[in-house]
C-alpha atoms as a PDB file:
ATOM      1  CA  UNK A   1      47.163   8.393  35.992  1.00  0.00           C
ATOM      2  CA  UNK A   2      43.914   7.483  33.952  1.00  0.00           C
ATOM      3  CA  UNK A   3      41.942   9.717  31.777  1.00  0.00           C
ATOM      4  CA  UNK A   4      38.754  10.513  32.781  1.00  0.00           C
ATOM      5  CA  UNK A   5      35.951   8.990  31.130  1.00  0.00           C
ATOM      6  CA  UNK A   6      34.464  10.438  28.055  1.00  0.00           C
ATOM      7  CA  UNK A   7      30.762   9.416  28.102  1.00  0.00           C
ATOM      8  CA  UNK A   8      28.071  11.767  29.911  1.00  0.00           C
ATOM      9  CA  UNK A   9      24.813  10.946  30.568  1.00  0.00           C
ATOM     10  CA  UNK A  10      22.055  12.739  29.178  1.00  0.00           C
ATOM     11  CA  UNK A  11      21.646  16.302  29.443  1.00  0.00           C
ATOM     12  CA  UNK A  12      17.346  15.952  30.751  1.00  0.00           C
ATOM     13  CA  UNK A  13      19.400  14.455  33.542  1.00  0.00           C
ATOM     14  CA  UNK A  14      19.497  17.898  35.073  1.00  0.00           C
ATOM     15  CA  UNK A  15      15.524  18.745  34.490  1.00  0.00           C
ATOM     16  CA  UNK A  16      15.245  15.242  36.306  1.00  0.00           C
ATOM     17  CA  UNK A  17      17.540  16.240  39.161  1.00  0.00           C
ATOM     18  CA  UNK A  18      15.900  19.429  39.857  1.00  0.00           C
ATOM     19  CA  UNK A  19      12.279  18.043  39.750  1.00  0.00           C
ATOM     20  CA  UNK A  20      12.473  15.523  42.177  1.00  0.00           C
ATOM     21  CA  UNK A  21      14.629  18.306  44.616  1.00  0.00           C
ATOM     22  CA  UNK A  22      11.617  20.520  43.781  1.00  0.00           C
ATOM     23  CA  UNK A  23       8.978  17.545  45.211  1.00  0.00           C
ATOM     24  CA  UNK A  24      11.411  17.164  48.357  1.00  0.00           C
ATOM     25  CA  UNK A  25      11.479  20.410  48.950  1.00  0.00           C
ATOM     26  CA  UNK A  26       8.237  20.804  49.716  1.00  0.00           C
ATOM     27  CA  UNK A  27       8.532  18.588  52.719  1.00  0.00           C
ATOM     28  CA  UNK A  28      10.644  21.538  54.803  1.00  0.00           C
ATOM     29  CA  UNK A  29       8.518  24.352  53.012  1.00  0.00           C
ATOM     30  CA  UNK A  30       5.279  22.205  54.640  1.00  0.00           C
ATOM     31  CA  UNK A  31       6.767  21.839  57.727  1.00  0.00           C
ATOM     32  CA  UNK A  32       7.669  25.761  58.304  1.00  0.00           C
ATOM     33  CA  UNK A  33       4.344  26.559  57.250  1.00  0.00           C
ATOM     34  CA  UNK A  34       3.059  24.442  59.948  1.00  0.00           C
ATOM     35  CA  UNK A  35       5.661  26.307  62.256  1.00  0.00           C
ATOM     36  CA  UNK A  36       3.350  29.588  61.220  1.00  0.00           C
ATOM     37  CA  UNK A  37       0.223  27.838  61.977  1.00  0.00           C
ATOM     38  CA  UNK A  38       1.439  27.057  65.480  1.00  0.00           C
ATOM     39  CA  UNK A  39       3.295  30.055  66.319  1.00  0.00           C
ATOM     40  CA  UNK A  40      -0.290  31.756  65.467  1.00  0.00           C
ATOM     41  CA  UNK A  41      -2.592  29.172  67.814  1.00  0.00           C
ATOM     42  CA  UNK A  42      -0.053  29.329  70.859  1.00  0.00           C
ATOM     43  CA  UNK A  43       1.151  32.686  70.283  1.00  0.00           C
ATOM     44  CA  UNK A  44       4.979  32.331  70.265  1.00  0.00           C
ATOM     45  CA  UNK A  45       7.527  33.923  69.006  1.00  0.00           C
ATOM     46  CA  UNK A  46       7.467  34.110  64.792  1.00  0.00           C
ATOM     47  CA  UNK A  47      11.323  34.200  64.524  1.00  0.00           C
ATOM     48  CA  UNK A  48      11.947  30.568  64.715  1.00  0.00           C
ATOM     49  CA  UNK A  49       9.292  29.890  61.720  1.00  0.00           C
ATOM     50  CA  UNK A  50      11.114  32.955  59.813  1.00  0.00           C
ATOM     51  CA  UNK A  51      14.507  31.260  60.743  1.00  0.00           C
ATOM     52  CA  UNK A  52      13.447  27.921  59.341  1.00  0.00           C
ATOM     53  CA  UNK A  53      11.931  29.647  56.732  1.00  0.00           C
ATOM     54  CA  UNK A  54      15.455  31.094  55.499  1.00  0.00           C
ATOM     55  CA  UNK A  55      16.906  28.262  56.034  1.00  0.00           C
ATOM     56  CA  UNK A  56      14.696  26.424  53.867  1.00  0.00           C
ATOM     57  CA  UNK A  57      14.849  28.688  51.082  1.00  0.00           C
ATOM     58  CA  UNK A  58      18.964  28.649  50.674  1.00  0.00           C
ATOM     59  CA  UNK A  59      18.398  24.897  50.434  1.00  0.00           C
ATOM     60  CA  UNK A  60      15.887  24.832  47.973  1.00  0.00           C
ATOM     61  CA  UNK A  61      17.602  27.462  45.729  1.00  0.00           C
ATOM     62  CA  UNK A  62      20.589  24.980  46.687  1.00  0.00           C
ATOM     63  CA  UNK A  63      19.421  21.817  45.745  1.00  0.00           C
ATOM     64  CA  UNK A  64      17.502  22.332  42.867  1.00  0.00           C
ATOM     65  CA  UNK A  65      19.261  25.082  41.020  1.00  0.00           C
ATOM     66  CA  UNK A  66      23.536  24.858  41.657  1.00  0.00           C
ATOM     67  CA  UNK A  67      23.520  21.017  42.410  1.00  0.00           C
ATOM     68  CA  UNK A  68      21.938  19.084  39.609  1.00  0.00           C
ATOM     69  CA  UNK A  69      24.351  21.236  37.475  1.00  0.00           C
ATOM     70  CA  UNK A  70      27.367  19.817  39.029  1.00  0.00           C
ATOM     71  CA  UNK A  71      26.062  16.658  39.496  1.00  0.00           C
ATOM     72  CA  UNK A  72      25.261  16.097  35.853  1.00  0.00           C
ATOM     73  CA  UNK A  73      29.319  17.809  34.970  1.00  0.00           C
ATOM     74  CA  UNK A  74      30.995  15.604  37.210  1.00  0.00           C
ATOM     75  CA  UNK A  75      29.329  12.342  35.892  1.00  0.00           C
ATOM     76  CA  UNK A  76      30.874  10.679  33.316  1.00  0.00           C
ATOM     77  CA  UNK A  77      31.356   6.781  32.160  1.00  0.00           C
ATOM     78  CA  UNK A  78      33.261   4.535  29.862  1.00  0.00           C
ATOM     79  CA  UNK A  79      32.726   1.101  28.908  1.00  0.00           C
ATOM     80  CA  UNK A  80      35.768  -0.848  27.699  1.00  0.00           C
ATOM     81  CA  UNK A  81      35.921  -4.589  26.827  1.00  0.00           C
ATOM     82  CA  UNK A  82      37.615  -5.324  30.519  1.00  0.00           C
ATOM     83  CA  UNK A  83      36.214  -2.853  32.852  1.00  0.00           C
ATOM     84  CA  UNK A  84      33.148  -0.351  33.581  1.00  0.00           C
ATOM     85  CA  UNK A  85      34.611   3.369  34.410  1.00  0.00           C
ATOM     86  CA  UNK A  86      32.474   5.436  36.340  1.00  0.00           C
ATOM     87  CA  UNK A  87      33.426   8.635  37.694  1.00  0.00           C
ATOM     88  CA  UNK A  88      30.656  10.976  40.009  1.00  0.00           C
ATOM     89  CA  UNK A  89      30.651  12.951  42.883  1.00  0.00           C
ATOM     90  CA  UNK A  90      30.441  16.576  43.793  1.00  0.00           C
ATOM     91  CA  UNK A  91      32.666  17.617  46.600  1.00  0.00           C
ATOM     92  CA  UNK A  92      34.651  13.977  46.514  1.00  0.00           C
ATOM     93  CA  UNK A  93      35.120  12.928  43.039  1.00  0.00           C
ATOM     94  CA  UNK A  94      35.022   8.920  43.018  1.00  0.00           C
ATOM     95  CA  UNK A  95      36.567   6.867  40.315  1.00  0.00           C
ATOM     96  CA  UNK A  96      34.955   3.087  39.767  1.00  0.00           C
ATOM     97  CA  UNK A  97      36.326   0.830  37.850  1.00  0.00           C
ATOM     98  CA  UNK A  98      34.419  -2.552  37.811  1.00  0.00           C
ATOM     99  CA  UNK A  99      35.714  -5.533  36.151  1.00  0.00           C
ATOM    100  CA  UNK A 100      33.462  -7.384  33.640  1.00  0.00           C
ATOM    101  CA  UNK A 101      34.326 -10.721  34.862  1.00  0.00           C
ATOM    102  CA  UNK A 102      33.008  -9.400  38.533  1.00  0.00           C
ATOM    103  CA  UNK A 103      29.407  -8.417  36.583  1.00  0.00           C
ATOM    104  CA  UNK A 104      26.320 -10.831  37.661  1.00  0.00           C
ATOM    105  CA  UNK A 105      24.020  -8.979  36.399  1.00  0.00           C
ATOM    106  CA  UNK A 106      22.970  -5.885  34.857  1.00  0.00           C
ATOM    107  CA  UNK A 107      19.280  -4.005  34.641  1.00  0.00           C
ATOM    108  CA  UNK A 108      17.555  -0.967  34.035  1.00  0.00           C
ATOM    109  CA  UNK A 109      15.159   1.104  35.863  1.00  0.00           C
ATOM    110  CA  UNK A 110      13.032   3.991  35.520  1.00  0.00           C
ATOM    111  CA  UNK A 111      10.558   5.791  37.313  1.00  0.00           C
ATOM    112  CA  UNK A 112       7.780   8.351  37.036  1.00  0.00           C
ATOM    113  CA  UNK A 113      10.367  11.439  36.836  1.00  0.00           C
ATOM    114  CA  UNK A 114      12.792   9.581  34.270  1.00  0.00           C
ATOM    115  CA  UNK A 115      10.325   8.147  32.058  1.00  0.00           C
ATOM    116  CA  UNK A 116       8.690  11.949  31.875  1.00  0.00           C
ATOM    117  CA  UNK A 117      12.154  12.878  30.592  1.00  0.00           C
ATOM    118  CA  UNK A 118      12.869   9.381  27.729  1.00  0.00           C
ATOM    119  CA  UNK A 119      15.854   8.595  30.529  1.00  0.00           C
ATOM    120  CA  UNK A 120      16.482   5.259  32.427  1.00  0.00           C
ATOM    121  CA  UNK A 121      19.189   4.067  34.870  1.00  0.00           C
ATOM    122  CA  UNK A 122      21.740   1.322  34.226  1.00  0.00           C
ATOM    123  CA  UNK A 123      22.621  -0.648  37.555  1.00  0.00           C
ATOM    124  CA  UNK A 124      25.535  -3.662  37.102  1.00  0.00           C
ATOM    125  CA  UNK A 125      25.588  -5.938  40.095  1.00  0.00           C
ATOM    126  CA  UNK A 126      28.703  -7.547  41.248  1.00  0.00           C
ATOM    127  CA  UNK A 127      29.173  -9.846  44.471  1.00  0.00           C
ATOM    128  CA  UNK A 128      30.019  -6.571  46.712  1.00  0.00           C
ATOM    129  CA  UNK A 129      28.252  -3.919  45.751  1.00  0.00           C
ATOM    130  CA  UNK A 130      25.811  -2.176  42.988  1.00  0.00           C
ATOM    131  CA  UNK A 131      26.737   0.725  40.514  1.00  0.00           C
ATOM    132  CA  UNK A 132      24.636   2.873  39.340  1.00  0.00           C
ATOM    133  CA  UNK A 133      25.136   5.058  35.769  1.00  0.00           C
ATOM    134  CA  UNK A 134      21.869   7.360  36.171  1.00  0.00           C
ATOM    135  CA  UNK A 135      19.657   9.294  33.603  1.00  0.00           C
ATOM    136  CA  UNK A 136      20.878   8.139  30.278  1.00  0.00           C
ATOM    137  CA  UNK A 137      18.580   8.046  27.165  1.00  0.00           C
ATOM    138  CA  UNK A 138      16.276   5.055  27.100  1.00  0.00           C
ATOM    139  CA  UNK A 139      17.950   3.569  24.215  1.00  0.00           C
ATOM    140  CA  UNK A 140      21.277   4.045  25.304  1.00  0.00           C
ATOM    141  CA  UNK A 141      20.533   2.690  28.902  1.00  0.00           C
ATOM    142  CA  UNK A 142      18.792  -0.399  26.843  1.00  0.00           C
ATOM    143  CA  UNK A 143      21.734  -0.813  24.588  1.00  0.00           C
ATOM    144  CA  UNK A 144      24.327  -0.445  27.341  1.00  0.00           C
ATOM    145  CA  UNK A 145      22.733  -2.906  28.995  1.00  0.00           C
ATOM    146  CA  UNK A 146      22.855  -5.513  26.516  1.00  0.00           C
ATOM    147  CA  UNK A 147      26.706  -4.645  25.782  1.00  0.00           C
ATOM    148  CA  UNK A 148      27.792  -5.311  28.960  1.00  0.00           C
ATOM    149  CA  UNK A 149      25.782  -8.091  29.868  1.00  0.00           C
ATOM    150  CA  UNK A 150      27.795  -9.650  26.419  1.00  0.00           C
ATOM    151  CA  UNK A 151      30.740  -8.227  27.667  1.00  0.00           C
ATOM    152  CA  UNK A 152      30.147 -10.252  31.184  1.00  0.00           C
ATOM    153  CA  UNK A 153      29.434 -13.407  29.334  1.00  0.00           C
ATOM    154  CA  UNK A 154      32.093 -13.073  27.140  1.00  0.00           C
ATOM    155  CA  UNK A 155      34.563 -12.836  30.354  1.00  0.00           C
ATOM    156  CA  UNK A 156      33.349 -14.902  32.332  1.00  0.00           C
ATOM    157  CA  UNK A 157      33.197 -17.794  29.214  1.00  0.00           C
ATOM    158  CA  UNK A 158      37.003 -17.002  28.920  1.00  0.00           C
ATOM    159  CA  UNK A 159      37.887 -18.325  32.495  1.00  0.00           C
END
């Protein structure tokens, strides 16, 4: 069986994570809040706002604090001359390995929460699908980019 890949991606990765599970967290927290409010104007019972209250704080303390923390352990990455190795998941580990000859294209992206951090995400295109190495260091994602897009050339000039 295969190693595991050796490259992480960067550490703010977490901070990221757990910022943008803070902002959509606020969607359930609005919504019990309005469950209040109503239970107040129609007089109803409070328990089903205090219910959805719990339940909305275990996932909040869920999602932002214990799962960006595995997230960011279980993703890792390699680039090789041949292949892209990407390994990620939490509960199902999933191991990628995309061939360079099967590359079209490669870019990077980053919005508002990444670019508050320095990080940007590397996406390589192939025919069937789209990968996705998130939250590496500006520079890194920039350079990766422009070593695989070589690699793909490189490959795809050998055929």
């Amino acid at each position: 069986m295969r190693q595991s890949p050796k490259e992480r991606i960067a550490a703010d990765a977490i901070k990221a994570w757990q910022l943008n599970a803070t902002l959509m967290a606020l969607i359930p927290l609005i919504v019990t809040i309005a469950l209040f409010i109503l239970a107040n104007i129609f007089t109803f019972s409070y328990w089903y706002a205090i219910g959805l209250l719990a339940l909305t704080l275990v996932e909040s303390i869920v999602t932002i604090l214990i799962i960006p923390k595995i997230r960011w352990n279980r993703w890792r990455y390699q680039i090789y001359d041949q292949e892209i190795y990407i390994q990620n998941g939490i509960l199902i580990v999933t191991r990628t390995l995309v061939p360079m000859i099967r590359v079209q294209h490669v870019d990077t992206k980053q919005g508002p929460i990444l670019k508050r951090y320095g990080l940007a995400s590397l996406t390589i295109s192939t025919a069937a699908t789209t990968h996705e190495i998130p939250a590496l260091l500006e520079d890194e994602a920039y350079a990766l980019r422009d070593q695989i897009a070589e690699l793909a050339r490189v490959e795809q000039d050998d055929v």
